[in-house]
C-alpha atoms as a PDB file:
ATOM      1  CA  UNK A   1     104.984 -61.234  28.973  1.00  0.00           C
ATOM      2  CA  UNK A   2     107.132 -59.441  26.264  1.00  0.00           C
ATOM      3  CA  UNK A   3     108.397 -60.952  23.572  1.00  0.00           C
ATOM      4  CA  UNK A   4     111.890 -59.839  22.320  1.00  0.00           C
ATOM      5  CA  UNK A   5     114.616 -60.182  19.547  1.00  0.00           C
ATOM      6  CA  UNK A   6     117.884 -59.528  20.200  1.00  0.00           C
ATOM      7  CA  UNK A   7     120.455 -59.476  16.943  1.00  0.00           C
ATOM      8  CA  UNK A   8     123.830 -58.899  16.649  1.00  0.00           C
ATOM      9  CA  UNK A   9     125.937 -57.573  13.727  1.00  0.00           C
ATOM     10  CA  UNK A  10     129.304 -58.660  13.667  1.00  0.00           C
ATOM     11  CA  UNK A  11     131.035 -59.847  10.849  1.00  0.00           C
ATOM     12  CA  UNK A  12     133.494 -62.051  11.999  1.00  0.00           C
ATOM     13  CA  UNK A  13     130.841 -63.391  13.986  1.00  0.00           C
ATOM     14  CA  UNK A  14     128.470 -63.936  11.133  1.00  0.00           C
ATOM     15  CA  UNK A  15     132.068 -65.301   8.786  1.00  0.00           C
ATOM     16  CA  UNK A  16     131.958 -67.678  12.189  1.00  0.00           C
ATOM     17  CA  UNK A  17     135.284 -66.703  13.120  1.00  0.00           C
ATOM     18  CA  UNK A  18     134.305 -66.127  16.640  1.00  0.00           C
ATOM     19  CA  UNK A  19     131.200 -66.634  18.417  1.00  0.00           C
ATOM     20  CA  UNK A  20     129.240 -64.175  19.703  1.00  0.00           C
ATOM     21  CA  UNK A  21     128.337 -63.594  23.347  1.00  0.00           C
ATOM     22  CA  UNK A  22     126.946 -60.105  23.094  1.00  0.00           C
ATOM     23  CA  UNK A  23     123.164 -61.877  22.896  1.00  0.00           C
ATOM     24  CA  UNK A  24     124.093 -64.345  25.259  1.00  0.00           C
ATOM     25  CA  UNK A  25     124.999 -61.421  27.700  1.00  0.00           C
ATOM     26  CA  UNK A  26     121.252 -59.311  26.913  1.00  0.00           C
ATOM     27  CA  UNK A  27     119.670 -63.109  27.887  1.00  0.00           C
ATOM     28  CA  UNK A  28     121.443 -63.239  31.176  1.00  0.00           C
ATOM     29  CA  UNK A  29     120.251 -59.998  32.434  1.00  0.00           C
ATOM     30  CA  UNK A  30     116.530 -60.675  30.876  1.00  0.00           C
ATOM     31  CA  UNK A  31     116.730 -64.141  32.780  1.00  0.00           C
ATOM     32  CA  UNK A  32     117.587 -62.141  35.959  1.00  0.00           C
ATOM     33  CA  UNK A  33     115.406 -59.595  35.849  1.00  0.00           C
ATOM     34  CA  UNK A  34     111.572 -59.823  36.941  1.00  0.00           C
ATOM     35  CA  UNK A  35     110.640 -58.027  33.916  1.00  0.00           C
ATOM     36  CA  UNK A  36     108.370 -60.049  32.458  1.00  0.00           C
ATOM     37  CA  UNK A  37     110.678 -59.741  28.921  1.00  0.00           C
ATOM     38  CA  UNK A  38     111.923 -63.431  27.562  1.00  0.00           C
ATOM     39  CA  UNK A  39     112.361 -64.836  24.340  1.00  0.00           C
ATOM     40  CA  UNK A  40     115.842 -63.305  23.484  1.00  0.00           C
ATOM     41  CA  UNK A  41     118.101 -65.482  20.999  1.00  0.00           C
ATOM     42  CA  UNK A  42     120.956 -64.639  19.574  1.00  0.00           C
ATOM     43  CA  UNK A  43     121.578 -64.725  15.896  1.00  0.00           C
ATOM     44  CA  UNK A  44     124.654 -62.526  13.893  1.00  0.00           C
ATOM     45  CA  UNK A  45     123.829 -60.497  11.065  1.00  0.00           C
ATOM     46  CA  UNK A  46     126.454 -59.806   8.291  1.00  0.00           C
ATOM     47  CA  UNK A  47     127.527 -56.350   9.079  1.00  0.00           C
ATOM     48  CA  UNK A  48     125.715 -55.094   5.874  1.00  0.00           C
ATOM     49  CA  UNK A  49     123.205 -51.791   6.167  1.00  0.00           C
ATOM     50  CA  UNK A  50     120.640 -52.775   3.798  1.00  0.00           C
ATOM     51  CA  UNK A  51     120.578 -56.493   4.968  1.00  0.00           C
ATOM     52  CA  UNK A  52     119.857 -55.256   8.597  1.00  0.00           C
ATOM     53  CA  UNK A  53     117.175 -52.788   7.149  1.00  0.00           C
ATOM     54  CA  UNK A  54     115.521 -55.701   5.207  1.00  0.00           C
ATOM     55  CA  UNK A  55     115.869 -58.255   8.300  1.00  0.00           C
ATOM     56  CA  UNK A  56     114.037 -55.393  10.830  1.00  0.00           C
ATOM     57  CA  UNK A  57     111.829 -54.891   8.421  1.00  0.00           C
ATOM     58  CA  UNK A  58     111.001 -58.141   7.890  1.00  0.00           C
ATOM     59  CA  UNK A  59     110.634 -58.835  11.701  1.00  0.00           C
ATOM     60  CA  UNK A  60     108.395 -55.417  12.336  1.00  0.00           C
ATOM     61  CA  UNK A  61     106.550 -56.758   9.092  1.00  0.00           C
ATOM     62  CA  UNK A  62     105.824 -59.743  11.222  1.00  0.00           C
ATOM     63  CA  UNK A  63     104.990 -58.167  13.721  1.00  0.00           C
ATOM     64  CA  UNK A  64     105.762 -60.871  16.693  1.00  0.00           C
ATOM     65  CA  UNK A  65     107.856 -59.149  18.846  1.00  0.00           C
ATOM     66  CA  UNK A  66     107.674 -56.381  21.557  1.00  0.00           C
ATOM     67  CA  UNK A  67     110.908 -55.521  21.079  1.00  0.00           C
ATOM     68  CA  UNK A  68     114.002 -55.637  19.025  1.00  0.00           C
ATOM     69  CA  UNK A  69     117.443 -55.638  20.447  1.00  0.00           C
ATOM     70  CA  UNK A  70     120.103 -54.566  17.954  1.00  0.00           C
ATOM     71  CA  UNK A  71     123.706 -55.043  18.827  1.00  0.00           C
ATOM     72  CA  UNK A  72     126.991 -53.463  16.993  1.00  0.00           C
ATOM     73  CA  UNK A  73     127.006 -51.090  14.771  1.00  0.00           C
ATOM     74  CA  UNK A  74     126.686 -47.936  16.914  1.00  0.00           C
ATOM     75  CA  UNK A  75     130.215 -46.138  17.263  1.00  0.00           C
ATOM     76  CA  UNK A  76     132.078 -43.936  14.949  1.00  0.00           C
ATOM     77  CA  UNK A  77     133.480 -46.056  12.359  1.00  0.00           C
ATOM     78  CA  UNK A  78     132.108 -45.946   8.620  1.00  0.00           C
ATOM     79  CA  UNK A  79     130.519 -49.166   8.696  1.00  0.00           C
ATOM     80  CA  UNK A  80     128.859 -47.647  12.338  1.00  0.00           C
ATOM     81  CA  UNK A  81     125.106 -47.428  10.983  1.00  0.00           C
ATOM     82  CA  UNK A  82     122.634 -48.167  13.299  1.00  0.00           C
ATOM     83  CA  UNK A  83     121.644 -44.869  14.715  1.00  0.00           C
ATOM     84  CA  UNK A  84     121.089 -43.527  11.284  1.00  0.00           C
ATOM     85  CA  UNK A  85     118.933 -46.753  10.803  1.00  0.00           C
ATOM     86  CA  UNK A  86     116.743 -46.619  13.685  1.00  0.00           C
ATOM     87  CA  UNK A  87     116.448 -42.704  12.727  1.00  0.00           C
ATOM     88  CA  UNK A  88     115.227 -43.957   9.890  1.00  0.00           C
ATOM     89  CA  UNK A  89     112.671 -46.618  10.893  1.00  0.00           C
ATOM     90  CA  UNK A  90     111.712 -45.653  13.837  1.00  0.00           C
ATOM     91  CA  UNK A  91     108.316 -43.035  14.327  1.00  0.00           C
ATOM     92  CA  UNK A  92     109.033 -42.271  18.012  1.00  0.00           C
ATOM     93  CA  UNK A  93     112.354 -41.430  19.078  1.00  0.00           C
ATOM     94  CA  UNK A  94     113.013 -42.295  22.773  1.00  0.00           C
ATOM     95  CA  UNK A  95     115.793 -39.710  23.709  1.00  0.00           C
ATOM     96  CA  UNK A  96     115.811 -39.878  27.193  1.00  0.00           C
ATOM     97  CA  UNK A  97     116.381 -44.199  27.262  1.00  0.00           C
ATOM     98  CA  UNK A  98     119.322 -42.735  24.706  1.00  0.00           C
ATOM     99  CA  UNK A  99     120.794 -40.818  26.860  1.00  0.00           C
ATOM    100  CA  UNK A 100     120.433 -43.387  30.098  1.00  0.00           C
ATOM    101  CA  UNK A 101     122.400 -45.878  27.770  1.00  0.00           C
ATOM    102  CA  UNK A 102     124.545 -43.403  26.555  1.00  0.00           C
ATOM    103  CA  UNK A 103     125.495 -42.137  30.120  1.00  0.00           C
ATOM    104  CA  UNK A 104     125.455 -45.859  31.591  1.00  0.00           C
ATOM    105  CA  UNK A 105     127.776 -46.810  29.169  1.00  0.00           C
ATOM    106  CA  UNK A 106     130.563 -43.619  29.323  1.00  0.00           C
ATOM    107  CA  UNK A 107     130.399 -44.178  33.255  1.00  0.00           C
ATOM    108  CA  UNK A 108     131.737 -47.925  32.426  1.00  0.00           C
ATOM    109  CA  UNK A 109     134.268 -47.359  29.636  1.00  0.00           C
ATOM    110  CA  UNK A 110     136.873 -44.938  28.264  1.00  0.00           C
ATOM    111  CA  UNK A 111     135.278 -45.250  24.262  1.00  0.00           C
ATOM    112  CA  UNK A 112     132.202 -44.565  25.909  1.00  0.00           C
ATOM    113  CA  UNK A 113     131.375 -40.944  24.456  1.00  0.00           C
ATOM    114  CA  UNK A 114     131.745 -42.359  21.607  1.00  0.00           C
ATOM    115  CA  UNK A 115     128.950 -44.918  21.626  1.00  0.00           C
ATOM    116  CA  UNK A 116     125.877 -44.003  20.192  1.00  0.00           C
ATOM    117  CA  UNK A 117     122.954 -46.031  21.636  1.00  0.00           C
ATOM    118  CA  UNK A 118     119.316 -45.491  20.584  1.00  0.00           C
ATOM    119  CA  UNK A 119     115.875 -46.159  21.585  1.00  0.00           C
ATOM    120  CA  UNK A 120     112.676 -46.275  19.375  1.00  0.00           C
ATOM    121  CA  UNK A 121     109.151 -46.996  18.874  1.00  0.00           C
ATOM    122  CA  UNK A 122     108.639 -48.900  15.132  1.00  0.00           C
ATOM    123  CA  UNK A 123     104.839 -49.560  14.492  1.00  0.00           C
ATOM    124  CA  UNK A 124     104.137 -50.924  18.576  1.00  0.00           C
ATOM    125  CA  UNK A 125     107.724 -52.597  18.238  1.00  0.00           C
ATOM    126  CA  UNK A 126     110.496 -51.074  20.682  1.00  0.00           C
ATOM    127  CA  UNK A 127     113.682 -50.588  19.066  1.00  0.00           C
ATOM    128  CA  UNK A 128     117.169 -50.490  20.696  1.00  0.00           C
ATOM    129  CA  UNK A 129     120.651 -50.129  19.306  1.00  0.00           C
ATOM    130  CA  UNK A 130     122.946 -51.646  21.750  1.00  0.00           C
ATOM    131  CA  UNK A 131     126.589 -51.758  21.715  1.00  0.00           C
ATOM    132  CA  UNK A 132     127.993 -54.801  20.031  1.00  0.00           C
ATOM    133  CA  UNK A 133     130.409 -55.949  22.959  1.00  0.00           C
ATOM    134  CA  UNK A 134     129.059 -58.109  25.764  1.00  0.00           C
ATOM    135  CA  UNK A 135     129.885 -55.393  28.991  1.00  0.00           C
ATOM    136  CA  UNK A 136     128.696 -52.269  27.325  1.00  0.00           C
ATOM    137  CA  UNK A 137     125.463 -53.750  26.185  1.00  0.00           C
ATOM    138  CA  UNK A 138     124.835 -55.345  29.714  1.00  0.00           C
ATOM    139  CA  UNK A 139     125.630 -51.879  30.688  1.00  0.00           C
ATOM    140  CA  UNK A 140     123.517 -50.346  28.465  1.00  0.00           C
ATOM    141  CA  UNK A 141     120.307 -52.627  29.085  1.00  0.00           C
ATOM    142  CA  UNK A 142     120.562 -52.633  32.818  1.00  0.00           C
ATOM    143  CA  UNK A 143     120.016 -48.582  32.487  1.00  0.00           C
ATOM    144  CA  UNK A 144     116.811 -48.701  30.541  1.00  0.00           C
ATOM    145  CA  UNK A 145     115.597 -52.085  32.082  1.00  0.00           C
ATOM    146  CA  UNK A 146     113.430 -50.484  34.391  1.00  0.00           C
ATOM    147  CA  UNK A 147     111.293 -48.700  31.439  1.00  0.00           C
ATOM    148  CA  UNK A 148     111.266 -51.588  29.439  1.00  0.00           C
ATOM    149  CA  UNK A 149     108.183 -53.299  30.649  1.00  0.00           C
ATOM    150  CA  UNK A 150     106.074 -50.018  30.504  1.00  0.00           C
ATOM    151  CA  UNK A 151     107.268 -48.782  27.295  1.00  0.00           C
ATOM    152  CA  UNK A 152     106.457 -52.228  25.340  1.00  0.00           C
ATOM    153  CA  UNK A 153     103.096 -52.147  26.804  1.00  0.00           C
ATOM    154  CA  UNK A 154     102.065 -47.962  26.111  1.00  0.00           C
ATOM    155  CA  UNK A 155     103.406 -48.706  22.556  1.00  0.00           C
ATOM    156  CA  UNK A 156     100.863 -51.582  21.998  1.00  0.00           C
ATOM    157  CA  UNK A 157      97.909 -49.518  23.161  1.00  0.00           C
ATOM    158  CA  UNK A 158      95.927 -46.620  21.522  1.00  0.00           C
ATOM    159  CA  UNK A 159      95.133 -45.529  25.484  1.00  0.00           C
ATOM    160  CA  UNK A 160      97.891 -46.942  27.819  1.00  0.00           C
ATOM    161  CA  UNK A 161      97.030 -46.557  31.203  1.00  0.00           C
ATOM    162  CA  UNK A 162      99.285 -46.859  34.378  1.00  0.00           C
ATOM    163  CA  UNK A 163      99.971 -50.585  35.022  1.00  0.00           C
ATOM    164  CA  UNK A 164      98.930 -51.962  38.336  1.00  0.00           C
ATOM    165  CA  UNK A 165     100.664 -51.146  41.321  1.00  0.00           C
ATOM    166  CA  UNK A 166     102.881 -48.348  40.231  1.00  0.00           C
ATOM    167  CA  UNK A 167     103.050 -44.676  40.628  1.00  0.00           C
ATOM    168  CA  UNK A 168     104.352 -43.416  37.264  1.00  0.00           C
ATOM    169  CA  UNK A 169     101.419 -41.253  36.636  1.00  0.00           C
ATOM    170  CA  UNK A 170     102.553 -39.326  40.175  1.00  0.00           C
ATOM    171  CA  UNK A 171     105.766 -37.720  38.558  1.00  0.00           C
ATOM    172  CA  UNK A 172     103.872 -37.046  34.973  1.00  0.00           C
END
């Protein structure tokens, strides 16, 4: 089983002038999927760069979870930071699950070039920068869902091997 965080930053979320269903949205796919991933909640996070950077690293401090789902934060705007930030923490940069996002997401909406998911390895922690709207980070997490499992386990091990019953090793 992998355990996973899923945030969201969103300030009129976190001022409580809306509530948000972006995490809500990441659950229902987890829930559906035979994935082995649970333990996604939803919490909003003042839209504030150096309170998100404290909070993740606070929670890969911890070290608890598998993964950590960011959402918002990823387009163009100035307050956009999370790809810089996951630049920054991250010591693995997964640029293909990027790009599967990425592509997932423009193939769904008419902003979507300008989107800018990531994907990272933190310590043994997977990292993700999501979109912060409900579709696009559905979207964007039923691309890379697949890989999910996999990657959570090869980043916990100092020798991953090929989990039971698969073929990956065949197209390495």
């Amino acid at each position: 089983m992998a355990n996973v965080l899923a945030l969201s930053i969103r300030d009129y979320c976190f001022e409580e002038r809306r509530k948000d269903r972006t995490c809500d949205s990441l659950h229902e796919v987890v829930a559906k999927s035979e994935t082995g991933i649970e333990g996604t909640c939803g919490e909003a996070l003042e839209a504030n760069r150096d309170l998100v950077k404290a909070r993740l690293e606070h929670e890969l401090g911890r070290n608890e979870f598998d993964g950590i789902f960011v959402c918002g934060a990823i387009g163009v705007a100035p307050n956009d930071f999370m790809p810089e930030l996951l630049l920054q923490i991250c010591d693995k940069h997964l640029f293909a699950l990027s790009y599967e996002m990425w592509r997932a997401i423009g193939q769904s909406s008419p902003v979507g070039p300008l989107i800018r998911p990531r994907a990272g390895i933190a310590g043994k922690t997977l990292m993700l920068a999501l979109p912060g709207g409900p579709k696009a980070a559905k979207v964007a997490l039923e691309a890379v869902l697949p890989w999910l499992p996999v990657t959570m386990a090869w980043a916990k091990e100092d020798n991953p091997s090929c989990p039971p019953q698969t073929d990956w090793f065949e197209w390495i």
